[in-house]
PDB file of N, CA and C in Angstrom:
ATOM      1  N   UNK A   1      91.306  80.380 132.989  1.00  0.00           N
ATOM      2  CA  UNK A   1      92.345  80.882 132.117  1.00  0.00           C
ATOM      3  C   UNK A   1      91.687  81.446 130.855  1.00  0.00           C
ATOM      4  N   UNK A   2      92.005  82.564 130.671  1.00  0.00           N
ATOM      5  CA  UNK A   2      91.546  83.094 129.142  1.00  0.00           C
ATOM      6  C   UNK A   2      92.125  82.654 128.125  1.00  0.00           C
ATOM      7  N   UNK A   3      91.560  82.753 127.309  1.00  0.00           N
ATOM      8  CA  UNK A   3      91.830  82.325 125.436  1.00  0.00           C
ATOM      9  C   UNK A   3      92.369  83.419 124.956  1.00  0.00           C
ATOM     10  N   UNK A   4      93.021  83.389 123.926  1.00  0.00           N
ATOM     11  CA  UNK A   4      93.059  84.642 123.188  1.00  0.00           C
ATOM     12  C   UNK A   4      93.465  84.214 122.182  1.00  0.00           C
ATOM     13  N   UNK A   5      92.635  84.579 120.986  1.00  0.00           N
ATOM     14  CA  UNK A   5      93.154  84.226 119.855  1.00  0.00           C
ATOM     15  C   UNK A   5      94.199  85.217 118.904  1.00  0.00           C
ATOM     16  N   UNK A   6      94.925  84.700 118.211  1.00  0.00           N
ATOM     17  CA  UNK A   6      95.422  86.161 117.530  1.00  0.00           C
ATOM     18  C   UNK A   6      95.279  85.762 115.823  1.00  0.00           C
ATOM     19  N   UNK A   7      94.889  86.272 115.604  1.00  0.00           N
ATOM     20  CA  UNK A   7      93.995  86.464 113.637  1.00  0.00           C
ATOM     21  C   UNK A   7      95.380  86.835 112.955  1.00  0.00           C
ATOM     22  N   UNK A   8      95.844  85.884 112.022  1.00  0.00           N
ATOM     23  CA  UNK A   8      96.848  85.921 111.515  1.00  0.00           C
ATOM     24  C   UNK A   8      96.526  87.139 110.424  1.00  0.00           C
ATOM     25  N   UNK A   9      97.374  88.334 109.930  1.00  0.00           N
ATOM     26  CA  UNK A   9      97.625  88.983 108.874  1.00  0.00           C
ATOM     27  C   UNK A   9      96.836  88.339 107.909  1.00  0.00           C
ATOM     28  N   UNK A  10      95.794  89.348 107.002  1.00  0.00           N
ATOM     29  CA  UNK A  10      95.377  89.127 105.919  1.00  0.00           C
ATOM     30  C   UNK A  10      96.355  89.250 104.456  1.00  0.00           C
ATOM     31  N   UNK A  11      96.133  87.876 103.667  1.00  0.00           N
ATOM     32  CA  UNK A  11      97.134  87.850 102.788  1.00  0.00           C
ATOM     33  C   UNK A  11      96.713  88.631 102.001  1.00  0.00           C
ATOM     34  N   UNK A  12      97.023  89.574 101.051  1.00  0.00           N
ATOM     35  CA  UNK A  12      96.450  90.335  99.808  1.00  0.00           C
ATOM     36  C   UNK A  12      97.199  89.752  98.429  1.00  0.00           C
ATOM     37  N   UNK A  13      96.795  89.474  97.632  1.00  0.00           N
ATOM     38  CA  UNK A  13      97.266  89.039  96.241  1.00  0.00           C
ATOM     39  C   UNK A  13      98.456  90.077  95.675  1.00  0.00           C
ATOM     40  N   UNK A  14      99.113  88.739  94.870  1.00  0.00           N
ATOM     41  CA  UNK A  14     100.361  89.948  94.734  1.00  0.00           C
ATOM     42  C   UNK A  14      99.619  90.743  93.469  1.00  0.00           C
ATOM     43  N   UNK A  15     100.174  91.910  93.661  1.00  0.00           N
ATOM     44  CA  UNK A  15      99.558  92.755  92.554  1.00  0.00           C
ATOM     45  C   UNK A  15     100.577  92.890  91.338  1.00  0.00           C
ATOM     46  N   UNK A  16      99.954  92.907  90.008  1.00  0.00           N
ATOM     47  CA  UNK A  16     101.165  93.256  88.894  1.00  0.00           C
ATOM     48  C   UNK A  16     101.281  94.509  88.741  1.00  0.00           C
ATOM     49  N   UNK A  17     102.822  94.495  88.380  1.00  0.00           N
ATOM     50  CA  UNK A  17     103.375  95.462  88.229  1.00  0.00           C
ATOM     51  C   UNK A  17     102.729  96.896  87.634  1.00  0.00           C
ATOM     52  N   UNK A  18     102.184  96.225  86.379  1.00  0.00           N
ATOM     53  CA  UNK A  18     101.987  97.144  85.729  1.00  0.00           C
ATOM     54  C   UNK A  18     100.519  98.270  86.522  1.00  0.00           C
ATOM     55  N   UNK A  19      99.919  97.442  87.388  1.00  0.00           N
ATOM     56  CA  UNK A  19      98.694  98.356  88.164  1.00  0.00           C
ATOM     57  C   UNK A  19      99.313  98.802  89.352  1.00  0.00           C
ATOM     58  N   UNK A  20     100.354  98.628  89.722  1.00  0.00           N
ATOM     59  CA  UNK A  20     101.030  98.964  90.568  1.00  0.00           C
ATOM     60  C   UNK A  20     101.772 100.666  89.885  1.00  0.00           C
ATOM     61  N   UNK A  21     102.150 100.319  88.987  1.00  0.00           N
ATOM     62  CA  UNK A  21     102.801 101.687  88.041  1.00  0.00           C
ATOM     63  C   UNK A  21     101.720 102.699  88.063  1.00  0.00           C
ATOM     64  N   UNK A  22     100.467 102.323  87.534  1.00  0.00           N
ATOM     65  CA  UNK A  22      99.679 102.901  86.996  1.00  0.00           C
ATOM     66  C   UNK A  22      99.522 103.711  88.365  1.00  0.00           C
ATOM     67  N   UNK A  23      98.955 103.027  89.599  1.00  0.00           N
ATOM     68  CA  UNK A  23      98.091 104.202  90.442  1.00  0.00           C
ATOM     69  C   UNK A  23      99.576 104.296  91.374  1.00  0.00           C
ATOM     70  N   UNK A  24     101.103 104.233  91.077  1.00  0.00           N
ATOM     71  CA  UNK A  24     102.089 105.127  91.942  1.00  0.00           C
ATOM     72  C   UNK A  24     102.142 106.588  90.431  1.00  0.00           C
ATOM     73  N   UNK A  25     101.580 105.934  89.587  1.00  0.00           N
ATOM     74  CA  UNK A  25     101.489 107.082  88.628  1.00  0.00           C
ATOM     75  C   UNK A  25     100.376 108.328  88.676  1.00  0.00           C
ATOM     76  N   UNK A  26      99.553 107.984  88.688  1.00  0.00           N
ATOM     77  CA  UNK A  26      98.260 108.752  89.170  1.00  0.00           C
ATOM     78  C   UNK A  26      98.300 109.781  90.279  1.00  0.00           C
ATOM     79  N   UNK A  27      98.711 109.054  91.594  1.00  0.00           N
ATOM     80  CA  UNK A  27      99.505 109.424  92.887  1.00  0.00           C
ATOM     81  C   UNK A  27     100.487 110.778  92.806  1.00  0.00           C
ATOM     82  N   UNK A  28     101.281 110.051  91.744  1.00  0.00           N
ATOM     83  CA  UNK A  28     102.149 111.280  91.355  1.00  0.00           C
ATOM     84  C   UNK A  28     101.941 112.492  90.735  1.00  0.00           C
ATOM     85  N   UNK A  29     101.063 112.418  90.066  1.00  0.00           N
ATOM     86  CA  UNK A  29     100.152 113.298  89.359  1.00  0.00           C
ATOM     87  C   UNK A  29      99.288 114.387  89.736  1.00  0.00           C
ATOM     88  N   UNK A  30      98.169 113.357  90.958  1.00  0.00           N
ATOM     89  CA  UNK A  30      97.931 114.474  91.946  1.00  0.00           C
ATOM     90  C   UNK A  30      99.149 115.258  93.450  1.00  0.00           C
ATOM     91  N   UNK A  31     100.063 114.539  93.390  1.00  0.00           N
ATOM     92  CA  UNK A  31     101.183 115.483  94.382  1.00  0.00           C
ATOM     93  C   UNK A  31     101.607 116.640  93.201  1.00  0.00           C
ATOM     94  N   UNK A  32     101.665 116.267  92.373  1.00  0.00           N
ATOM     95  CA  UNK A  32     102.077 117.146  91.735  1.00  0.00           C
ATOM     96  C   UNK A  32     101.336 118.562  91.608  1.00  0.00           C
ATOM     97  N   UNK A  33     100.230 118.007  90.912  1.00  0.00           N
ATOM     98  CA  UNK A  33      98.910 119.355  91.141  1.00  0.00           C
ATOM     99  C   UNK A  33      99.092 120.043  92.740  1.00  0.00           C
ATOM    100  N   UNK A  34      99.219 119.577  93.008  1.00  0.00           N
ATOM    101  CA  UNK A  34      99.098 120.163  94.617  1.00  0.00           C
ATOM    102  C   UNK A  34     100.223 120.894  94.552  1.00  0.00           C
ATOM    103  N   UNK A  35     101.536 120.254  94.019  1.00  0.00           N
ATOM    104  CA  UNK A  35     102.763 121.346  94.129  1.00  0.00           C
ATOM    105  C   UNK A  35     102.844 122.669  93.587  1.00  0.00           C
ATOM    106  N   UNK A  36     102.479 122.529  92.493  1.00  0.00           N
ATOM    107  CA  UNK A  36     101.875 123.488  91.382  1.00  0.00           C
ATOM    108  C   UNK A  36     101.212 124.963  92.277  1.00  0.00           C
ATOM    109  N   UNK A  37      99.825 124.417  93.016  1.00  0.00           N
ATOM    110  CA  UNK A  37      99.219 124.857  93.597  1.00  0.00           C
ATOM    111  C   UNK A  37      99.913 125.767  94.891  1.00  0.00           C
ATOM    112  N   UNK A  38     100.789 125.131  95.502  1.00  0.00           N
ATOM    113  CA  UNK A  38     101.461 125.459  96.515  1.00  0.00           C
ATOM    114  C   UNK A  38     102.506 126.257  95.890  1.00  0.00           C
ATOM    115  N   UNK A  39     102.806 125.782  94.841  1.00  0.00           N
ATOM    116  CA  UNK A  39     103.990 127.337  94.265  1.00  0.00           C
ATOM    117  C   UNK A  39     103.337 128.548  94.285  1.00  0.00           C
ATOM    118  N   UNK A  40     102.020 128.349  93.380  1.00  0.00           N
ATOM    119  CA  UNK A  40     101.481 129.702  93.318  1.00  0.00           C
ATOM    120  C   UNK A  40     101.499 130.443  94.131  1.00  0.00           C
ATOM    121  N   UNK A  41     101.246 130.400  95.685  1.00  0.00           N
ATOM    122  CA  UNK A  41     101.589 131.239  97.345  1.00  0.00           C
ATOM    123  C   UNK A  41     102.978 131.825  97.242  1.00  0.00           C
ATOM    124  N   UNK A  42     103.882 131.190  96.646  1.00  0.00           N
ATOM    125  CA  UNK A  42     105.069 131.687  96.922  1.00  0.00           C
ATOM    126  C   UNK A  42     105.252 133.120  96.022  1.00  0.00           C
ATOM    127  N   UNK A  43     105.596 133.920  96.061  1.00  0.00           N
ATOM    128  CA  UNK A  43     106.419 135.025  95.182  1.00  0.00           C
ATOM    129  C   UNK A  43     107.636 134.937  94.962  1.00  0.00           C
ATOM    130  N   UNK A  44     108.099 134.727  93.696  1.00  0.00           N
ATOM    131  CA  UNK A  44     109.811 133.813  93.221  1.00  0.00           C
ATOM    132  C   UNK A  44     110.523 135.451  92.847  1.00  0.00           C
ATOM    133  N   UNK A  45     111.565 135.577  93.247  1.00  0.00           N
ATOM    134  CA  UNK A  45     112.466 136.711  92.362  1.00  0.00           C
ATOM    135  C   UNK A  45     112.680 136.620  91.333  1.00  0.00           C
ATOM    136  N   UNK A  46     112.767 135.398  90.315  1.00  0.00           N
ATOM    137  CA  UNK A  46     112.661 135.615  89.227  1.00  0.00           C
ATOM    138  C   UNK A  46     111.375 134.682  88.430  1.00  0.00           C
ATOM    139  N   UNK A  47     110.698 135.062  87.091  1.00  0.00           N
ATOM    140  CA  UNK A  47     109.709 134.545  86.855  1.00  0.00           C
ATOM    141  C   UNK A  47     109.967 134.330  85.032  1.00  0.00           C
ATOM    142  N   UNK A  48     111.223 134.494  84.788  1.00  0.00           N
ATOM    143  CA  UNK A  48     111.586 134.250  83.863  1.00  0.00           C
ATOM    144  C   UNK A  48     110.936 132.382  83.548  1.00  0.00           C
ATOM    145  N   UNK A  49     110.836 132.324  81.654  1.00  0.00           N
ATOM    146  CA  UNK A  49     110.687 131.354  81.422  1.00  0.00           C
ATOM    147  C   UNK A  49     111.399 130.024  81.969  1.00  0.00           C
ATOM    148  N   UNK A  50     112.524 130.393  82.297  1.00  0.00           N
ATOM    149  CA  UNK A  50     113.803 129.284  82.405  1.00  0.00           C
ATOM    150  C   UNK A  50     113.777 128.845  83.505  1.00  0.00           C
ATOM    151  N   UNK A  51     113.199 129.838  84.699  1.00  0.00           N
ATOM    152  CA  UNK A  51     112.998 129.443  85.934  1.00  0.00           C
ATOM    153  C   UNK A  51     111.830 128.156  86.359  1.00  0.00           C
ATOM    154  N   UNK A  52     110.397 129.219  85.934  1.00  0.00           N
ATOM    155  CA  UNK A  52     109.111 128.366  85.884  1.00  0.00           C
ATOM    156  C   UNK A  52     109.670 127.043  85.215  1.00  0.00           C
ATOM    157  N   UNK A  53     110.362 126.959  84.128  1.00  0.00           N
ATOM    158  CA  UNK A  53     110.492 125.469  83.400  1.00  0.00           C
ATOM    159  C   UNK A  53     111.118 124.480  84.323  1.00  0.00           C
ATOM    160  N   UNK A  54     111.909 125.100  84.864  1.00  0.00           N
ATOM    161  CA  UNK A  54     112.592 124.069  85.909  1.00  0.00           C
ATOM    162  C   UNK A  54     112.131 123.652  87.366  1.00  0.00           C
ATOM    163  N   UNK A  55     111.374 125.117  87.909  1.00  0.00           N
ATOM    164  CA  UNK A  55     110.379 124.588  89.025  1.00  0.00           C
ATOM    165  C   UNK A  55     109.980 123.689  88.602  1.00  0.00           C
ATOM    166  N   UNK A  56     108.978 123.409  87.385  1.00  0.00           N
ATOM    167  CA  UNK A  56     108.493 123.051  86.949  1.00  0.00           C
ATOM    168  C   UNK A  56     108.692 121.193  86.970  1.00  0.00           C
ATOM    169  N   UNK A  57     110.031 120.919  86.350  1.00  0.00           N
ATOM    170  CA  UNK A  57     110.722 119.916  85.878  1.00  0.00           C
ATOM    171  C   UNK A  57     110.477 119.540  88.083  1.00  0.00           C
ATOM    172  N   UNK A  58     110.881 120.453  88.738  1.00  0.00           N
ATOM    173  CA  UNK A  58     111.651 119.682  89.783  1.00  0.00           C
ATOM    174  C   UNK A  58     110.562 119.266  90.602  1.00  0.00           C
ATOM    175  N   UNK A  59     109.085 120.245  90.624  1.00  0.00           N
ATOM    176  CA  UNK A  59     108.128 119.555  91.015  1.00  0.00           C
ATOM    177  C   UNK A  59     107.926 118.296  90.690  1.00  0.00           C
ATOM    178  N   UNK A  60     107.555 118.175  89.309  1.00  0.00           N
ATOM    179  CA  UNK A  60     107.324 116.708  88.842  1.00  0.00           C
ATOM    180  C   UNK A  60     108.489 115.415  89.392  1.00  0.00           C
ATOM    181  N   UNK A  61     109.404 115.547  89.434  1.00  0.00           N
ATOM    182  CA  UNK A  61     110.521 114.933  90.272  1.00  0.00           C
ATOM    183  C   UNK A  61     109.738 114.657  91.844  1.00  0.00           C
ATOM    184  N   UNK A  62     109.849 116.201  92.414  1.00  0.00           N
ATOM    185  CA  UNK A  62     109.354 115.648  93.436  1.00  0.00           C
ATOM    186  C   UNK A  62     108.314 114.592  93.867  1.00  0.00           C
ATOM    187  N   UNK A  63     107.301 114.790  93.078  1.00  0.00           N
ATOM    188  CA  UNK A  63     105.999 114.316  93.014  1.00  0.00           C
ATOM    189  C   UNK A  63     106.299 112.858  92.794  1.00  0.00           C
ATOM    190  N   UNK A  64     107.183 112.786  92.194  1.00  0.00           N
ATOM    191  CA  UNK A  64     107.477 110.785  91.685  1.00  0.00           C
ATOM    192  C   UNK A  64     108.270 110.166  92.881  1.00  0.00           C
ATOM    193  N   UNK A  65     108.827 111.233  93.347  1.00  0.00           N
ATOM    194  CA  UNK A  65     109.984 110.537  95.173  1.00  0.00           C
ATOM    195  C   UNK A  65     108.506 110.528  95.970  1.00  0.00           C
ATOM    196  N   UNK A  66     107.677 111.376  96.108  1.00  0.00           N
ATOM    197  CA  UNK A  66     106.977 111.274  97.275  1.00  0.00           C
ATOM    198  C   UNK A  66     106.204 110.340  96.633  1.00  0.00           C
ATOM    199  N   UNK A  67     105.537 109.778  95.665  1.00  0.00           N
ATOM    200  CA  UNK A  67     104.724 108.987  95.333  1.00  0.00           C
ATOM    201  C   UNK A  67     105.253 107.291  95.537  1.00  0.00           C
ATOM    202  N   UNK A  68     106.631 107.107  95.488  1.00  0.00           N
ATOM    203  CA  UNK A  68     107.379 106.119  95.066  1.00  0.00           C
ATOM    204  C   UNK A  68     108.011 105.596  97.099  1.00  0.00           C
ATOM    205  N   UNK A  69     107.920 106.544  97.664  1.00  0.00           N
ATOM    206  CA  UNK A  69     108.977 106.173  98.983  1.00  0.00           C
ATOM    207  C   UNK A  69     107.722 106.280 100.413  1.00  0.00           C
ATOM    208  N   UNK A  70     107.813 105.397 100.789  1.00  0.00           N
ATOM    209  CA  UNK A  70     107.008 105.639 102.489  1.00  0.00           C
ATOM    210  C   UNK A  70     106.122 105.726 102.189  1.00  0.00           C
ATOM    211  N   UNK A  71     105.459 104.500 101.101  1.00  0.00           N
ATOM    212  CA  UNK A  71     104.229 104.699 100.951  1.00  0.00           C
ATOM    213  C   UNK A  71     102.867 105.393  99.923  1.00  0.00           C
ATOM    214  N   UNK A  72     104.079 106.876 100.047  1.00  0.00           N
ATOM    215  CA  UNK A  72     103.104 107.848  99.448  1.00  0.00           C
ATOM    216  C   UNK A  72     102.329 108.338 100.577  1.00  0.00           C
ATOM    217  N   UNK A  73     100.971 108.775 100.067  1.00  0.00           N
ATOM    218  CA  UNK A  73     100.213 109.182 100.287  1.00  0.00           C
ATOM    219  C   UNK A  73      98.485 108.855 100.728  1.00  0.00           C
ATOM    220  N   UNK A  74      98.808 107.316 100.454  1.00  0.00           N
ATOM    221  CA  UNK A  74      97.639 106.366 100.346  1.00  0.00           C
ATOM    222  C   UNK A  74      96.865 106.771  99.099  1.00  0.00           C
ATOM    223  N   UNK A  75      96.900 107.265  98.028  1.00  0.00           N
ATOM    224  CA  UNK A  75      96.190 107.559  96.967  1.00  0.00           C
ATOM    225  C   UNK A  75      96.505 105.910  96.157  1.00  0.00           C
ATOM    226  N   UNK A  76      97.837 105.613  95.426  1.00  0.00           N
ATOM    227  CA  UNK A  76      98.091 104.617  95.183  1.00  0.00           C
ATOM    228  C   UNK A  76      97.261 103.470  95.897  1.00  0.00           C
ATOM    229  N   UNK A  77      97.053 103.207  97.122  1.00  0.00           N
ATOM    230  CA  UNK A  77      96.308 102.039  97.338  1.00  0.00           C
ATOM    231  C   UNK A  77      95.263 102.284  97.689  1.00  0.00           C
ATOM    232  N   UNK A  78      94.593 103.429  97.215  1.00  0.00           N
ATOM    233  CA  UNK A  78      93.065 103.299  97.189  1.00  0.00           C
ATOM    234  C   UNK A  78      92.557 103.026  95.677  1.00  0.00           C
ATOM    235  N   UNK A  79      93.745 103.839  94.731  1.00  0.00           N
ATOM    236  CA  UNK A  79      93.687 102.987  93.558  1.00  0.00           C
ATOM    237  C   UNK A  79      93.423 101.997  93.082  1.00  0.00           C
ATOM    238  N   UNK A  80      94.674 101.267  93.769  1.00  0.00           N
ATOM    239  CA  UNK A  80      94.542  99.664  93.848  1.00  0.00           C
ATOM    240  C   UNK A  80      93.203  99.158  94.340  1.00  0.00           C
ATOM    241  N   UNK A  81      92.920  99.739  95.338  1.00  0.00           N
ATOM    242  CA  UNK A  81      91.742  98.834  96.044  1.00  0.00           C
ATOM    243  C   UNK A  81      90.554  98.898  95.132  1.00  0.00           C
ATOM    244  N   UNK A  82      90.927 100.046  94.082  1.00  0.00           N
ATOM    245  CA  UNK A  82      89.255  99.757  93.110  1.00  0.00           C
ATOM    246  C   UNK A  82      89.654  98.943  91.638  1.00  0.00           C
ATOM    247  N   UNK A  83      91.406  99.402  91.524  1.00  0.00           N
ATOM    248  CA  UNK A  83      90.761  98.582  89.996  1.00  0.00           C
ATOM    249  C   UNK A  83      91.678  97.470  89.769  1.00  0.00           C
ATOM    250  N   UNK A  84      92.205  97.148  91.464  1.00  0.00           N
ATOM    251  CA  UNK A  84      92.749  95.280  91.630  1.00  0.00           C
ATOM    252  C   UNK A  84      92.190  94.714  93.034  1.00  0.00           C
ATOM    253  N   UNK A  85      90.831  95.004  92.807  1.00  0.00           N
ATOM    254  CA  UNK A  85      90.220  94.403  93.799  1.00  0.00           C
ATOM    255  C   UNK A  85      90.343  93.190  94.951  1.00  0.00           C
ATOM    256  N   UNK A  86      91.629  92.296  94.158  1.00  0.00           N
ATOM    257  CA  UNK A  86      91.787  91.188  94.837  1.00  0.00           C
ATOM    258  C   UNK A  86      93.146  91.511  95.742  1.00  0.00           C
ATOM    259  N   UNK A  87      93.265  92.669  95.515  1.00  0.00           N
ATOM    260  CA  UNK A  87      94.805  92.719  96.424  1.00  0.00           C
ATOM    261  C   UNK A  87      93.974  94.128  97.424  1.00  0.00           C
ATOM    262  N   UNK A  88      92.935  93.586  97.843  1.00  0.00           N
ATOM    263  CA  UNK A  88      92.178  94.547  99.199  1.00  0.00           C
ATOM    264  C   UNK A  88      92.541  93.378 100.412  1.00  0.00           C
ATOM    265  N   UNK A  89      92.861  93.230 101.567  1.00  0.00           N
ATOM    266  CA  UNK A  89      93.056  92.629 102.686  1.00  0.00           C
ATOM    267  C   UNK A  89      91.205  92.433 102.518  1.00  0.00           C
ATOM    268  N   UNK A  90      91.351  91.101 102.560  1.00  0.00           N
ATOM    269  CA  UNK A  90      90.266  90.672 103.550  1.00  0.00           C
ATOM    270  C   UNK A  90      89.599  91.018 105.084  1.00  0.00           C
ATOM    271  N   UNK A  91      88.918  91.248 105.603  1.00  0.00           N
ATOM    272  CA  UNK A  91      88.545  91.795 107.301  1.00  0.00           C
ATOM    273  C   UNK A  91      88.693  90.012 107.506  1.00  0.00           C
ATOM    274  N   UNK A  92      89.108  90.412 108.836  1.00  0.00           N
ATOM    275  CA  UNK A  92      89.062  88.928 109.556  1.00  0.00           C
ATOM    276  C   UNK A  92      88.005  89.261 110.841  1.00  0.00           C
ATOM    277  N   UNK A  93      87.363  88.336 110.826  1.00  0.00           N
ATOM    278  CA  UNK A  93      86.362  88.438 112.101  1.00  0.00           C
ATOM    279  C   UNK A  93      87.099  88.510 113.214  1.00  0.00           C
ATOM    280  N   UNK A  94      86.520  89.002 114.396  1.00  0.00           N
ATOM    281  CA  UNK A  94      87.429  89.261 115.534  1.00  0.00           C
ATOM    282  C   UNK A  94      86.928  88.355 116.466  1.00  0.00           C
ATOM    283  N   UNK A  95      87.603  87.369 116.299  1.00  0.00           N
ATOM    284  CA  UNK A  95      87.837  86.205 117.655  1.00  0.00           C
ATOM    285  C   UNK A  95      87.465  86.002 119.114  1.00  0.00           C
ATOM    286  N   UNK A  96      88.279  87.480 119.132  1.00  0.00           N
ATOM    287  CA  UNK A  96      88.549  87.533 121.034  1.00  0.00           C
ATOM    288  C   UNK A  96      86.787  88.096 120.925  1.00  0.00           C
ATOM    289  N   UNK A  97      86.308  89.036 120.259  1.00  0.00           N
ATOM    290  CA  UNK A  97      85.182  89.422 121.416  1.00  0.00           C
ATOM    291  C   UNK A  97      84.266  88.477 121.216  1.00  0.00           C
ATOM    292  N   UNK A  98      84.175  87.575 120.270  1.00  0.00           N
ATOM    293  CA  UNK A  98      83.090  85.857 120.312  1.00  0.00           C
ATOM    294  C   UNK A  98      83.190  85.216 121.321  1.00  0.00           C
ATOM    295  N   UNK A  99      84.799  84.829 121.723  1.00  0.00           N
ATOM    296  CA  UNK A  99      85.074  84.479 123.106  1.00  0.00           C
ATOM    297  C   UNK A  99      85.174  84.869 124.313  1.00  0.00           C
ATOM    298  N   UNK A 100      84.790  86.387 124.292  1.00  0.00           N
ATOM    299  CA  UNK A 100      84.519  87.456 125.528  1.00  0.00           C
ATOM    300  C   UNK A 100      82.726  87.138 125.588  1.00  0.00           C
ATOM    301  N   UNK A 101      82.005  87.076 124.033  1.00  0.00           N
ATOM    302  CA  UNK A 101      80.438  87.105 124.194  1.00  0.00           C
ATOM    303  C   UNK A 101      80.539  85.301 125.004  1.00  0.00           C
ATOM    304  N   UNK A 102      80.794  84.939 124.514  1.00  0.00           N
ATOM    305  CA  UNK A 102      79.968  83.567 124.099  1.00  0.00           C
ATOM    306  C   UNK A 102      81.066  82.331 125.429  1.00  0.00           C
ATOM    307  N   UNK A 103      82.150  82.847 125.671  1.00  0.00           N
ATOM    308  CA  UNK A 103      83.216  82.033 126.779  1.00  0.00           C
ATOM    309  C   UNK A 103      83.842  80.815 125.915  1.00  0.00           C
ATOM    310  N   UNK A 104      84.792  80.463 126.446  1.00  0.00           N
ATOM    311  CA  UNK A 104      85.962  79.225 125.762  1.00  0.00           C
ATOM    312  C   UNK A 104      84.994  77.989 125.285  1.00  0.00           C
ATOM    313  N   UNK A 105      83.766  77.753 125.859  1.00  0.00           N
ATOM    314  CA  UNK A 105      82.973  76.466 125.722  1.00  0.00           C
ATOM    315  C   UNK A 105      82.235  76.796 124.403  1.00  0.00           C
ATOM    316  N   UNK A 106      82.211  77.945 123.726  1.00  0.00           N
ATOM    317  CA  UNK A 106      80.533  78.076 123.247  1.00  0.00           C
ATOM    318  C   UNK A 106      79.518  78.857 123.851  1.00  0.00           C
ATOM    319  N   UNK A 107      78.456  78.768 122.936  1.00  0.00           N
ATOM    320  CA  UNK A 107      77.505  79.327 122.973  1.00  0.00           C
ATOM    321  C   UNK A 107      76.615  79.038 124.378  1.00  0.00           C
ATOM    322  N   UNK A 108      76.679  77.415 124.472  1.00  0.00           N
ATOM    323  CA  UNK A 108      75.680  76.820 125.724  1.00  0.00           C
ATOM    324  C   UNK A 108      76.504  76.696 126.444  1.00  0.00           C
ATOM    325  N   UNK A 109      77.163  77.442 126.729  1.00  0.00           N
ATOM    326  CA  UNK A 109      78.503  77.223 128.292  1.00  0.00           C
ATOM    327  C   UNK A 109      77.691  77.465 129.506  1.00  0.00           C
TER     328      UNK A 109
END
């Protein structure tokens, strides 16, 4: 009969808020640049001040929904992973192939 172990979920530390803000902030920042960027391709019918101001306004909007919902983008938690180091998942060693090398007894099986 085989073994199989199953490696429970790595716990990650809860993270505070406030570093949590910071890199869904950052996140947002670069979607944003990118939106910016991606307007420029477009050719608008009008290019009046009033227009650009409000693209403008609605990019940045956008940029805070996509930063804030589904995740994002993974920018936010690569953030995290450098400057709240303790809320990185631990690797868990993998079980099953020790007990595929080595069999249910050990090493001297």
């Amino acid at each position: 009969m085989a073994m199989t172990i199953t490696n429970p979920a790595p716990v990650a530390a809860e993270v505070p808020s406030a570093y949590r803000e910071v890199a869904q902030g950052l996140e947002a920042q670069f979607i944003e640049l990118m939106l910016q960027e991606m307007e420029k391709t477009i050719q608008h019918s009008s290019t009046d001040q009033a227009s650009e101001f409000y693209r403008s306004m609605l990019n940045t909007e956008r940029s805070k929904l996509m930063a804030e919902h589904g995740g994002g983008m993974g920018i936010a938690q690569m953030i995290l992973n450098q400057i709240y180091p303790s809320a990185r998942p631990t690797p868990q060693p993998n079980l099953n192939a020790a007990i595929k090398i080595y069999g249910q007894g050990g090493p001297h099986e």
